[in-house]
N, C-alpha and C. Protein backbone atom coordinates (compact mmCIF):
# COMPACT_ATOMS: atom_id res chain seq x y z
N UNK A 1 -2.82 -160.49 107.56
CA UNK A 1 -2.76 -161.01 108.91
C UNK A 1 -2.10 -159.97 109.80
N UNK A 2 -2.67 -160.02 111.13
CA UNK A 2 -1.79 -158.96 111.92
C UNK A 2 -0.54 -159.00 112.39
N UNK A 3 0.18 -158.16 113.16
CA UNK A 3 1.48 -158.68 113.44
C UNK A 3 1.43 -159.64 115.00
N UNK A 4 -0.08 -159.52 115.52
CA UNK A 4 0.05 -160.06 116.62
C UNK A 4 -0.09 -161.47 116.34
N UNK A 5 -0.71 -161.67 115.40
CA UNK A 5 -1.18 -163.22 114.96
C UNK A 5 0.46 -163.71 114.03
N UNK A 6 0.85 -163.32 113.52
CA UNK A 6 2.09 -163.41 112.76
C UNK A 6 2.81 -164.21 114.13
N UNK A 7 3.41 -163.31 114.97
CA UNK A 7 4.01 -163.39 116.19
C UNK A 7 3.50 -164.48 117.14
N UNK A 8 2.42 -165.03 117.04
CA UNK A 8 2.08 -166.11 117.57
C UNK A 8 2.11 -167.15 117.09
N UNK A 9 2.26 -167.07 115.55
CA UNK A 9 3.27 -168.66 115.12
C UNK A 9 4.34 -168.74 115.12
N UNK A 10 5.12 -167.46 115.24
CA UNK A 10 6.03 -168.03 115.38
C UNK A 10 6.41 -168.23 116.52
N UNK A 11 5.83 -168.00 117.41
CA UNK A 11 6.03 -168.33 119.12
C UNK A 11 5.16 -169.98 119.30
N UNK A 12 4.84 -170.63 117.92
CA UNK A 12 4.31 -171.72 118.29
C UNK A 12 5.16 -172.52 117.10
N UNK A 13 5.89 -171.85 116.64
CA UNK A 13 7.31 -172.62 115.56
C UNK A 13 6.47 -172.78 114.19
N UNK A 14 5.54 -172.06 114.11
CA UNK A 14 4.56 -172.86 113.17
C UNK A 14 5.17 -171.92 111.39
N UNK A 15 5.74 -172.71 110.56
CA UNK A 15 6.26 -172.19 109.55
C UNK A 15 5.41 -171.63 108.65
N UNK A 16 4.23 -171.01 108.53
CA UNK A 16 3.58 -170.52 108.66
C UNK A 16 3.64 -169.48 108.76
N UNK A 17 4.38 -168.90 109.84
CA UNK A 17 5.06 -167.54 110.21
C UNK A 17 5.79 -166.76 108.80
N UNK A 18 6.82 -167.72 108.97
CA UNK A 18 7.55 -167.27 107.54
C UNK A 18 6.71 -166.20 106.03
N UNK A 19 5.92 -167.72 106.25
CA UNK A 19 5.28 -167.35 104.87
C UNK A 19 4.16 -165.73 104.77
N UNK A 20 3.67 -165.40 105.97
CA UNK A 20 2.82 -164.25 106.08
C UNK A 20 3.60 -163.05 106.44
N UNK A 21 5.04 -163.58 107.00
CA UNK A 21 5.98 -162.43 107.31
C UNK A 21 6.21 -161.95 105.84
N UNK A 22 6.66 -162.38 104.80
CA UNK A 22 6.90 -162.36 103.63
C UNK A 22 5.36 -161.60 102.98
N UNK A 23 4.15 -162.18 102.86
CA UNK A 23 3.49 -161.49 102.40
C UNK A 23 3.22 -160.10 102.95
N UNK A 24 3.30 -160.09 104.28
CA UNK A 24 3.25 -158.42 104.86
C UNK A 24 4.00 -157.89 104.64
N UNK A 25 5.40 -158.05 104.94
CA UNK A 25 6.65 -157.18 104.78
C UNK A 25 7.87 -157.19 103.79
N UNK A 26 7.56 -158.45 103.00
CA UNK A 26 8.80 -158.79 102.16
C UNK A 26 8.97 -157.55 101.17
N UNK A 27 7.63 -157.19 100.44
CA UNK A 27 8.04 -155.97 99.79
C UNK A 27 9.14 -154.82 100.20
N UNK A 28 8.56 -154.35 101.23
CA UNK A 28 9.42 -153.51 102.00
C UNK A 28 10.54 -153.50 102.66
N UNK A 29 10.88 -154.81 103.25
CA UNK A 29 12.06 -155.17 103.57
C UNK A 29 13.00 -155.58 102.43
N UNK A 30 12.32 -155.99 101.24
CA UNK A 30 13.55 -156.03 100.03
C UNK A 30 13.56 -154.70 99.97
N UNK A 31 13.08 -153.64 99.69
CA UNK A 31 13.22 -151.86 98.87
C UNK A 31 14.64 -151.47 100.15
N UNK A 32 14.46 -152.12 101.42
CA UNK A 32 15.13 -151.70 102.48
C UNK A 32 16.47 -152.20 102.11
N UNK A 33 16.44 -153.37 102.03
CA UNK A 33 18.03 -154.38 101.65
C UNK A 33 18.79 -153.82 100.21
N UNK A 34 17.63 -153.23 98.92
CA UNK A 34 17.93 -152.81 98.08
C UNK A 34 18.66 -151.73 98.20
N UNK A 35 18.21 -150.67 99.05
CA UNK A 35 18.42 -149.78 99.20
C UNK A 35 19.98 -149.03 99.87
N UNK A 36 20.08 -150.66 100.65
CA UNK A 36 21.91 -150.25 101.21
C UNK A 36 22.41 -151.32 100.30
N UNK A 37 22.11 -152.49 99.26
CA UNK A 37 23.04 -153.07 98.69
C UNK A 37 23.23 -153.02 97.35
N UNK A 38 21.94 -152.21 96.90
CA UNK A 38 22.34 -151.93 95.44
C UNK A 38 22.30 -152.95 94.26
N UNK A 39 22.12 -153.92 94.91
CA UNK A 39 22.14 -155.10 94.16
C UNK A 39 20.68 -156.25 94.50
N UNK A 40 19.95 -156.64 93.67
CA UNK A 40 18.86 -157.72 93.98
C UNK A 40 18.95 -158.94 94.56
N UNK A 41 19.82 -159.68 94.28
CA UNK A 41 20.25 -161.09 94.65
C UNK A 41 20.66 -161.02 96.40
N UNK A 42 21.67 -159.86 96.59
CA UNK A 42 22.27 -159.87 97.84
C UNK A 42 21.20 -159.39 98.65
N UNK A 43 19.92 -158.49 98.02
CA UNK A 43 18.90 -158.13 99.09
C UNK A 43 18.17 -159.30 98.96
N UNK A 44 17.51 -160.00 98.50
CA UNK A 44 16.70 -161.06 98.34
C UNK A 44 17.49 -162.02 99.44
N UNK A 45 18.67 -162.37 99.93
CA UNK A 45 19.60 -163.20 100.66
C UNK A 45 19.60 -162.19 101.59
N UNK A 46 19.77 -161.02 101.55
CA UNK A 46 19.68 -160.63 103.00
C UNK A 46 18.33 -160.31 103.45
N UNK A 47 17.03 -160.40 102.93
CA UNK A 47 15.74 -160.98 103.52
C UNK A 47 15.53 -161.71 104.28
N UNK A 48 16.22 -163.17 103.10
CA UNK A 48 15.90 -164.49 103.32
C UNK A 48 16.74 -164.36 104.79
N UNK A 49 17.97 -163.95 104.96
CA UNK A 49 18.32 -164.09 106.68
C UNK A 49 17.65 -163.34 107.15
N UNK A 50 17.33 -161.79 106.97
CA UNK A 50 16.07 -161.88 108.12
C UNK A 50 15.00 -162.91 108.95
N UNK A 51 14.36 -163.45 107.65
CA UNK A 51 13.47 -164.55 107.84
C UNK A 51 13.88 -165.52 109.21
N UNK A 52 14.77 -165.93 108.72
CA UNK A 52 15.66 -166.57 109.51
C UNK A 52 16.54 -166.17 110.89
N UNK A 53 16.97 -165.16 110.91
CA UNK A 53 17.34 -164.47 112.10
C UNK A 53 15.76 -164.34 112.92
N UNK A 54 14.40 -163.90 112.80
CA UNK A 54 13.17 -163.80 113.11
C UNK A 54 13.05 -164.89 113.46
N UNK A 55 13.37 -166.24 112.97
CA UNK A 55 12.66 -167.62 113.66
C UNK A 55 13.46 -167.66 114.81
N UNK A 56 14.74 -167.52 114.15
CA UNK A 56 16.00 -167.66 115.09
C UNK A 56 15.27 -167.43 116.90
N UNK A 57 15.34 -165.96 116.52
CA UNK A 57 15.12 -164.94 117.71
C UNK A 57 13.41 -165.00 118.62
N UNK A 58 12.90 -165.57 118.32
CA UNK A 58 11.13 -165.37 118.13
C UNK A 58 10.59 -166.54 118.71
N UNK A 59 10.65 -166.64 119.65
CA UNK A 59 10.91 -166.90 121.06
C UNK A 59 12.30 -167.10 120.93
N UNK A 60 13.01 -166.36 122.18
CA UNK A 60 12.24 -165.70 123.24
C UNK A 60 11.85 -163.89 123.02
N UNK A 61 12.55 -163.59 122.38
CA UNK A 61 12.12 -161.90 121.79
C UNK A 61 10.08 -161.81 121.44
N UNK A 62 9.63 -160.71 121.63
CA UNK A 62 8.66 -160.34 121.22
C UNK A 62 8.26 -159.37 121.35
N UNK A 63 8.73 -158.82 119.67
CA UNK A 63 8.75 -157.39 119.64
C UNK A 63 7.03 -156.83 119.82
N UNK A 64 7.43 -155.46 120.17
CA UNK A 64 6.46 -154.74 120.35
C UNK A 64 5.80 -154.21 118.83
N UNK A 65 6.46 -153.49 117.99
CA UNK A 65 6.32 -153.58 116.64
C UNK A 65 7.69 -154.11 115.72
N UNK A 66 6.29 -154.90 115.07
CA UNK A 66 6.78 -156.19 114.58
C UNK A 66 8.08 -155.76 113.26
N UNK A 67 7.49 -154.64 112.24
CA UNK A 67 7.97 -154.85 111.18
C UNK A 67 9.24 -153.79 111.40
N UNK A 68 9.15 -152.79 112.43
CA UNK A 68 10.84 -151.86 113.38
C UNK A 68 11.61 -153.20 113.52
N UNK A 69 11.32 -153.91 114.02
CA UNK A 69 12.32 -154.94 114.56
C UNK A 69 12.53 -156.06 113.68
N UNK A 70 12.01 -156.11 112.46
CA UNK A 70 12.32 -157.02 110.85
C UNK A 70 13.42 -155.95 110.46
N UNK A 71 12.97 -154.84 110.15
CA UNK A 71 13.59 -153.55 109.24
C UNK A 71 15.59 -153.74 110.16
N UNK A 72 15.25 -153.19 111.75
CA UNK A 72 16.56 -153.56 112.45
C UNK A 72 17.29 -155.02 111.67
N UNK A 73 16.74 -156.15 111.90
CA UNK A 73 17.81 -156.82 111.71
C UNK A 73 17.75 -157.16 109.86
N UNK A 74 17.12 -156.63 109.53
CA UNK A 74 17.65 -157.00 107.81
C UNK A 74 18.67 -155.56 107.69
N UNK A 75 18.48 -154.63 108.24
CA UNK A 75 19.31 -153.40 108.04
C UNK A 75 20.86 -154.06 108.40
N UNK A 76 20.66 -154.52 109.65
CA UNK A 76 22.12 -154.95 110.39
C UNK A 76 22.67 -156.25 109.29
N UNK A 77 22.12 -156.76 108.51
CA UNK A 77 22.76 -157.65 108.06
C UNK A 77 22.96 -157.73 106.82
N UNK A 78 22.24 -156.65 106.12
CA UNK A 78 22.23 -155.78 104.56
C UNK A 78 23.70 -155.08 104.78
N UNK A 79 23.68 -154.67 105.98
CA UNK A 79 24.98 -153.61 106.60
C UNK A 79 26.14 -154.68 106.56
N UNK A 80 26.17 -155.64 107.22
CA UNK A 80 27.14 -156.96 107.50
C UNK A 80 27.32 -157.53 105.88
N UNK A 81 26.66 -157.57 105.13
CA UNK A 81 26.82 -158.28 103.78
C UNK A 81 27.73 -156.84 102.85
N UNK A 82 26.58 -155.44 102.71
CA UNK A 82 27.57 -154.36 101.91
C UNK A 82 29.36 -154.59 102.65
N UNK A 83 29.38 -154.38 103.79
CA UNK A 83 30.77 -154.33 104.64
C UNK A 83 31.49 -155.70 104.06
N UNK A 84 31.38 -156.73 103.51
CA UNK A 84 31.90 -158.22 102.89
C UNK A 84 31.97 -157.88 101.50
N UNK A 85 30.81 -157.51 101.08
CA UNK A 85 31.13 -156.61 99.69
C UNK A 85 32.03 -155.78 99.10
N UNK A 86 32.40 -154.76 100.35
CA UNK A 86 33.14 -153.62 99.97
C UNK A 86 34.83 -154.17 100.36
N UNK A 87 34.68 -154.98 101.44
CA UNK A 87 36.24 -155.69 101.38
C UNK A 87 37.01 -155.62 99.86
N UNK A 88 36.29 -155.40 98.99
CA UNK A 88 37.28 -155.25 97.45
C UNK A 88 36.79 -153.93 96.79
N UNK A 89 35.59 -153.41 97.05
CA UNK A 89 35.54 -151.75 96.16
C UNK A 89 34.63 -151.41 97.66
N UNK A 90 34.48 -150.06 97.24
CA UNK A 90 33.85 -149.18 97.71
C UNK A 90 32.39 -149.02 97.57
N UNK A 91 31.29 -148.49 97.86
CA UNK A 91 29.57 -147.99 97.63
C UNK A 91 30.07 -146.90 97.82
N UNK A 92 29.63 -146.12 96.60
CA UNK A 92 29.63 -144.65 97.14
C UNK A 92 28.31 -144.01 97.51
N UNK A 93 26.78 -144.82 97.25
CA UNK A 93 25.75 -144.32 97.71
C UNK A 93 25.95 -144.52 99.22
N UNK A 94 26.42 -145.29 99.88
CA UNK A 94 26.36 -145.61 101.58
C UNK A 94 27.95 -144.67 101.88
N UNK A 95 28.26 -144.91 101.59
CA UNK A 95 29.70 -143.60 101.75
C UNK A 95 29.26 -142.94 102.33
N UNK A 96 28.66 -142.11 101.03
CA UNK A 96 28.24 -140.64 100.97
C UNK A 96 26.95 -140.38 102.01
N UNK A 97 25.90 -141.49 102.16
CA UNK A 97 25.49 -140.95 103.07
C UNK A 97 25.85 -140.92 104.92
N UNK A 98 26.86 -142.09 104.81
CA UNK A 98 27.54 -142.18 106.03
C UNK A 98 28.64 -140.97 106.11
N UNK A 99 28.91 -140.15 105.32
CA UNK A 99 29.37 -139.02 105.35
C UNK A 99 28.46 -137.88 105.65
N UNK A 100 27.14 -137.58 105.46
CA UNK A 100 26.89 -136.64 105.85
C UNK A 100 26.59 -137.07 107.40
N UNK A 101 26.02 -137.73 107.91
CA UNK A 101 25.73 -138.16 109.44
C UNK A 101 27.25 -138.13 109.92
N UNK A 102 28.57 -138.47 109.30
CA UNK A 102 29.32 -138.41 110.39
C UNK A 102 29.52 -136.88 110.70
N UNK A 103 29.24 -135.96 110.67
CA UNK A 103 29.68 -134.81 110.44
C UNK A 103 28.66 -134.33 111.95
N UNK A 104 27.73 -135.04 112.71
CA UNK A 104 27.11 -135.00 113.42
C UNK A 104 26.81 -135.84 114.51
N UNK A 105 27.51 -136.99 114.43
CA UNK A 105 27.62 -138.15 114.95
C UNK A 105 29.01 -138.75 115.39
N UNK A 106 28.77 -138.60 116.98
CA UNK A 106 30.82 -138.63 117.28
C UNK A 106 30.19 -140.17 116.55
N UNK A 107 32.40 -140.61 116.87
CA UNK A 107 32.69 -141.89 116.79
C UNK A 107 32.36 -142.89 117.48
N UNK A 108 31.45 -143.87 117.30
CA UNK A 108 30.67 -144.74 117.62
C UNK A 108 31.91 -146.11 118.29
N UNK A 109 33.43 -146.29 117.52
CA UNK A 109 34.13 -146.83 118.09
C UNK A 109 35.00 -146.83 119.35
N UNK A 110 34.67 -145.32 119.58
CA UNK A 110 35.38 -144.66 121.31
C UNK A 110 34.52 -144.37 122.23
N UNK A 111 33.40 -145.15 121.87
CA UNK A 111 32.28 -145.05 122.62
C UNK A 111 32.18 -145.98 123.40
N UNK A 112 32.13 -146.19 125.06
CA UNK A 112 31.72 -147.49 125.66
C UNK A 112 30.20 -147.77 125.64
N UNK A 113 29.96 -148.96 126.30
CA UNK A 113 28.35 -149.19 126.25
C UNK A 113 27.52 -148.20 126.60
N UNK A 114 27.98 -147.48 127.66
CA UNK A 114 26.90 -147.03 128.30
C UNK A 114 27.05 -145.09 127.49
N UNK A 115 28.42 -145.00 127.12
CA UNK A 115 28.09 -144.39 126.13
C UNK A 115 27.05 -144.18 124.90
N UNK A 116 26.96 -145.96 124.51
CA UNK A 116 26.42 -145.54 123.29
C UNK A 116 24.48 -145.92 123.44
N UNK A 117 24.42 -146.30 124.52
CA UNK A 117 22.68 -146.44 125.30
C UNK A 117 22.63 -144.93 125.19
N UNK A 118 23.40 -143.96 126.12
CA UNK A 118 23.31 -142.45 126.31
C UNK A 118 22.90 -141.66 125.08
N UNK A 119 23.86 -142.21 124.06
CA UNK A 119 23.88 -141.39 122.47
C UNK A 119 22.20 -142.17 121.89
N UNK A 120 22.02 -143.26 121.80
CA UNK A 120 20.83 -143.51 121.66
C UNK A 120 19.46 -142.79 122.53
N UNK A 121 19.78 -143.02 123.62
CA UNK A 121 18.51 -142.10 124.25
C UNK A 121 18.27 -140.75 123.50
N UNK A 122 19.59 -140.09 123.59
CA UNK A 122 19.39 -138.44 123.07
C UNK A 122 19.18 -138.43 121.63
N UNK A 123 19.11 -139.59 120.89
CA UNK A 123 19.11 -139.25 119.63
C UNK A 123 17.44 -139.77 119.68
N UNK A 124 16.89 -140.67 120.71
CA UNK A 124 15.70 -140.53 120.39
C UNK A 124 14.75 -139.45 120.92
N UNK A 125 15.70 -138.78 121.85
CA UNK A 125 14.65 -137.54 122.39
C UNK A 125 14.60 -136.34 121.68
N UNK A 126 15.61 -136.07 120.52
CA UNK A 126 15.74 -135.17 120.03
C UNK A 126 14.55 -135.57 118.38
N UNK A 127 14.41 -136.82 118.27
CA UNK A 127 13.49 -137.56 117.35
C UNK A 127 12.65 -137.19 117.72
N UNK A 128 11.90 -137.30 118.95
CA UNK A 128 10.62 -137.29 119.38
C UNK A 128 10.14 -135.41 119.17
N UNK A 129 11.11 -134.50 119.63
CA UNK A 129 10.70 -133.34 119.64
C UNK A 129 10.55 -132.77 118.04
N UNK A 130 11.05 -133.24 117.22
CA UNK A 130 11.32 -133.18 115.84
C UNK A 130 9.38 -133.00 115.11
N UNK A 131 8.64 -132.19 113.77
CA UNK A 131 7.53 -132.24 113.57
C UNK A 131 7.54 -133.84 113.06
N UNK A 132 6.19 -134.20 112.89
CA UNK A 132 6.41 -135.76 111.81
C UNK A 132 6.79 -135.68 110.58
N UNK A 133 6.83 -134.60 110.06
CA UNK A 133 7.10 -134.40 109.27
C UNK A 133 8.84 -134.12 108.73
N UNK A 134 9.63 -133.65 109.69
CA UNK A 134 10.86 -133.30 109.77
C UNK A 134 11.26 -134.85 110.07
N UNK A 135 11.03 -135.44 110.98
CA UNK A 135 11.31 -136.70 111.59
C UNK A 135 10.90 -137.81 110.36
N UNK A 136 9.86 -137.90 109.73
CA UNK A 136 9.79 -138.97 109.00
C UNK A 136 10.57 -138.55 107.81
N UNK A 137 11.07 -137.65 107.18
CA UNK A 137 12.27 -136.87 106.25
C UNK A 137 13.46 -137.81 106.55
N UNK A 138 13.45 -137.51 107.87
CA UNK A 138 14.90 -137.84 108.30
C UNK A 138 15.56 -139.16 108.32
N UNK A 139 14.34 -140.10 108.85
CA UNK A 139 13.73 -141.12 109.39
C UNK A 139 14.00 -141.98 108.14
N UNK A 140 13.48 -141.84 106.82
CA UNK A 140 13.37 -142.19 105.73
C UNK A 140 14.25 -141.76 105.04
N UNK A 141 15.56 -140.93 104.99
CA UNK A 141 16.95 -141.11 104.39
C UNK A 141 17.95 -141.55 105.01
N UNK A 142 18.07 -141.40 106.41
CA UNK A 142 18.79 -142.25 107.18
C UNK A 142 18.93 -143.05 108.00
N UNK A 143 17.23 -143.87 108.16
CA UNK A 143 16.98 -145.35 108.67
C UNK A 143 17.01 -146.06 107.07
N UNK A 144 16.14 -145.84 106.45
CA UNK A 144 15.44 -146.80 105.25
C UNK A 144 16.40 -146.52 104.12
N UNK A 145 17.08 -145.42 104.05
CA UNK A 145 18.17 -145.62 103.10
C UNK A 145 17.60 -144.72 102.11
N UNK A 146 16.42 -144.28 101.69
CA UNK A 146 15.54 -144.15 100.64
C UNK A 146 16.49 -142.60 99.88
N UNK A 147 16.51 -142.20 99.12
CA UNK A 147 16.78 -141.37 97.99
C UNK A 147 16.29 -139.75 98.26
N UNK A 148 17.22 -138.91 97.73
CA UNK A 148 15.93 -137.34 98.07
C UNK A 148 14.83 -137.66 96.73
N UNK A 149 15.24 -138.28 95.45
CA UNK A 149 13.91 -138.06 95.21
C UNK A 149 12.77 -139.34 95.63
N UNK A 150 12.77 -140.37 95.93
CA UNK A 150 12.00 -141.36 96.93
C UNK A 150 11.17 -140.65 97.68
N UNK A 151 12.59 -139.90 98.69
CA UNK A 151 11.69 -138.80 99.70
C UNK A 151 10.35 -137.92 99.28
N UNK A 152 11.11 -137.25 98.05
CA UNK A 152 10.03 -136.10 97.53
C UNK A 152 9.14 -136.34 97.08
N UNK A 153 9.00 -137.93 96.82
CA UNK A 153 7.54 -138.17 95.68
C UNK A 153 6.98 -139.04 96.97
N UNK A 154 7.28 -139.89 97.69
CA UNK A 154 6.57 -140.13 98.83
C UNK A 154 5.85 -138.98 99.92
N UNK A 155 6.61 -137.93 99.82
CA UNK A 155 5.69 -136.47 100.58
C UNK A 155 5.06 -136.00 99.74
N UNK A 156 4.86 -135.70 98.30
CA UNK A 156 4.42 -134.72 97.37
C UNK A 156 5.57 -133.22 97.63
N UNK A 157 6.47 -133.48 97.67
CA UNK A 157 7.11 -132.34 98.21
C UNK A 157 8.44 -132.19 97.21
N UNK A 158 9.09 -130.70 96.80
CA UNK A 158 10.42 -130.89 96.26
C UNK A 158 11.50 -131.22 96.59
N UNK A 159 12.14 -131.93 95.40
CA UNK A 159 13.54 -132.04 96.40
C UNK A 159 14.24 -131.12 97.07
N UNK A 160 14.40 -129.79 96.51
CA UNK A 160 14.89 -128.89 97.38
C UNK A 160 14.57 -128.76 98.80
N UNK A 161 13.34 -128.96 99.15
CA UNK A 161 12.91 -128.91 100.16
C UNK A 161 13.08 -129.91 101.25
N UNK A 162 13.63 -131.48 100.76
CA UNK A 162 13.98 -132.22 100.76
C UNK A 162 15.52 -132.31 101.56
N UNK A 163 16.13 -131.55 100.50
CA UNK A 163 17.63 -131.38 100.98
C UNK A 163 17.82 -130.22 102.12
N UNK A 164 16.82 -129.12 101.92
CA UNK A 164 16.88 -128.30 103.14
C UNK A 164 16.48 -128.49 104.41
N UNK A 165 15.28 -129.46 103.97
CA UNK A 165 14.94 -130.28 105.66
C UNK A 165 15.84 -130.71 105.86
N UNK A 166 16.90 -131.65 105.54
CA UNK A 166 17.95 -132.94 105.57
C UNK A 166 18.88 -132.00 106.35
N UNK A 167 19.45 -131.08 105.64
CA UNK A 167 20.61 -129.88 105.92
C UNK A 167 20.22 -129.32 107.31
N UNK A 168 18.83 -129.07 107.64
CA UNK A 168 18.67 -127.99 108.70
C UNK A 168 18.60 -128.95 109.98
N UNK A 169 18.15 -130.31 109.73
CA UNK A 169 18.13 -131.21 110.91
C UNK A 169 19.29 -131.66 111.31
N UNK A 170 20.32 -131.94 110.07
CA UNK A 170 21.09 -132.30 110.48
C UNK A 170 22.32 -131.18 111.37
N UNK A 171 21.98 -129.74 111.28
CA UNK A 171 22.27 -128.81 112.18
C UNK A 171 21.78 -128.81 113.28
N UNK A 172 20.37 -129.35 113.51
CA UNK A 172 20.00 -128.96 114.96
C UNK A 172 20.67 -130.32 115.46
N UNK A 173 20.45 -131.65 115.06
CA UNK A 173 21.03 -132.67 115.85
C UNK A 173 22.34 -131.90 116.01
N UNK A 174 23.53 -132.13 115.16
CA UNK A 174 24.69 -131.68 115.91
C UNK A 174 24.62 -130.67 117.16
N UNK A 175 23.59 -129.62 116.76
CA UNK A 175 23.39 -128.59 117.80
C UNK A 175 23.35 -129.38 119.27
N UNK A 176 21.95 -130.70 119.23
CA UNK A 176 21.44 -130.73 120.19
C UNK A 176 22.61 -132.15 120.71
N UNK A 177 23.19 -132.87 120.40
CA UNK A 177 24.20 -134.08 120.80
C UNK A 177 25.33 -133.04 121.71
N UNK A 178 25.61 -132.18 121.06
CA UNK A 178 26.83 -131.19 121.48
C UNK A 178 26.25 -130.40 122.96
N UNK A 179 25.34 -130.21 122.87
CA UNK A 179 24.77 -129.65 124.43
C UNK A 179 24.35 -130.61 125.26
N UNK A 180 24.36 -131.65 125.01
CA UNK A 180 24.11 -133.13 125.78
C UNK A 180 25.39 -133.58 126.16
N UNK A 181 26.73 -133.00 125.75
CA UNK A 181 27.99 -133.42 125.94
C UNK A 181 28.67 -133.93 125.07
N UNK A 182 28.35 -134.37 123.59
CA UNK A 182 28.52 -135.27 122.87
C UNK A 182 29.68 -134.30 122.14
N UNK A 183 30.98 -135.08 121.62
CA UNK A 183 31.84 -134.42 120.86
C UNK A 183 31.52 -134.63 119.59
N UNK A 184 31.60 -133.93 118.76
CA UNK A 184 30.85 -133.87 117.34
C UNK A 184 31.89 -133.40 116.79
């Protein structure tokens, strides 16, 4: 089913919705939830609130693409559940990768609003100039969470090559946030 037809039951409450959201995207949105919680049960529950945040929201929201704006809020609440999780240990897979981005990414907490609209714009203009290829690299270890080797067997490509894309982008962003004004 498409996402436009999806989107029109649920703009008509029709539960229905649910069930085709799940056959289109549930795969992928669990690998997504898996992917920051490490655990099956807590991604399968943080789906199931997607699901639910989507009825929630769906009218009056209507996204433009459908399954960016599933991925956003199961991310934000995969994120909200690891953060309840870690209240007693640590993830060192989300650590570590929230360690290499901070190294390029001021502090998001000394940021006011209109700060952080600003840091979003430039981080999508510097996305957009990026090849698709550099950008979906990027795109896919630090939106989707996914692995260097995930990465490498989803491109046909090595990991080395993998980690040197990762390494060299994440130089030009700092490059390019820092000439936009951004303290890094």
């Amino acid at each position: 089913m498409e996402d436009e037809a999806i989107i029109a039951l649920f703009w008509k409450r029709d539960q229905e919705a649910i069930r085709q959201t799940d056959l289109q995207y549930g795969q992928r949105l669990q690998r997504l939830s898996r992917s920051i919680l490490n655990d099956e049960e807590d991604a399968k529950e943080s789906v199931n609130d997607t699901y639910w945040k989507a009825w929630d929201t769906i009218p009056p929201q209507k996204p433009n693409y459908f399954f960016a704006y599933l991925a956003k809020i199961c991310r934000y609440l995969s994120l909200g559940r690891l953060d309840w999780n870690r209240a007693q240990k640590r993830s060192a897979p989300i650590v570590g990768l929230t360690a290499e981005l901070e190294l390029c990414i001021p502090d998001r907490q000394e940021e006011n609003r209109i700060q952080e609209r600003s840091l979003k714009e430039s981080l999508n203009r510097f996305l957009e100039r990026l090849s698709k290829e550099k950008r979906c690299i990027f795109l896919r270890r630090y939106w989707f969470g996914d692995s260097i080797q995930e990465i490498a067997r989803r491109y046909g490509i090595g990991e080395s090559k993998v980690k040197t894309t990762l390494f060299r982008v994440r130089g030009q962003l700092r490059q390019h946030l820092q000439k936009e004004g951004f303290s890094v």
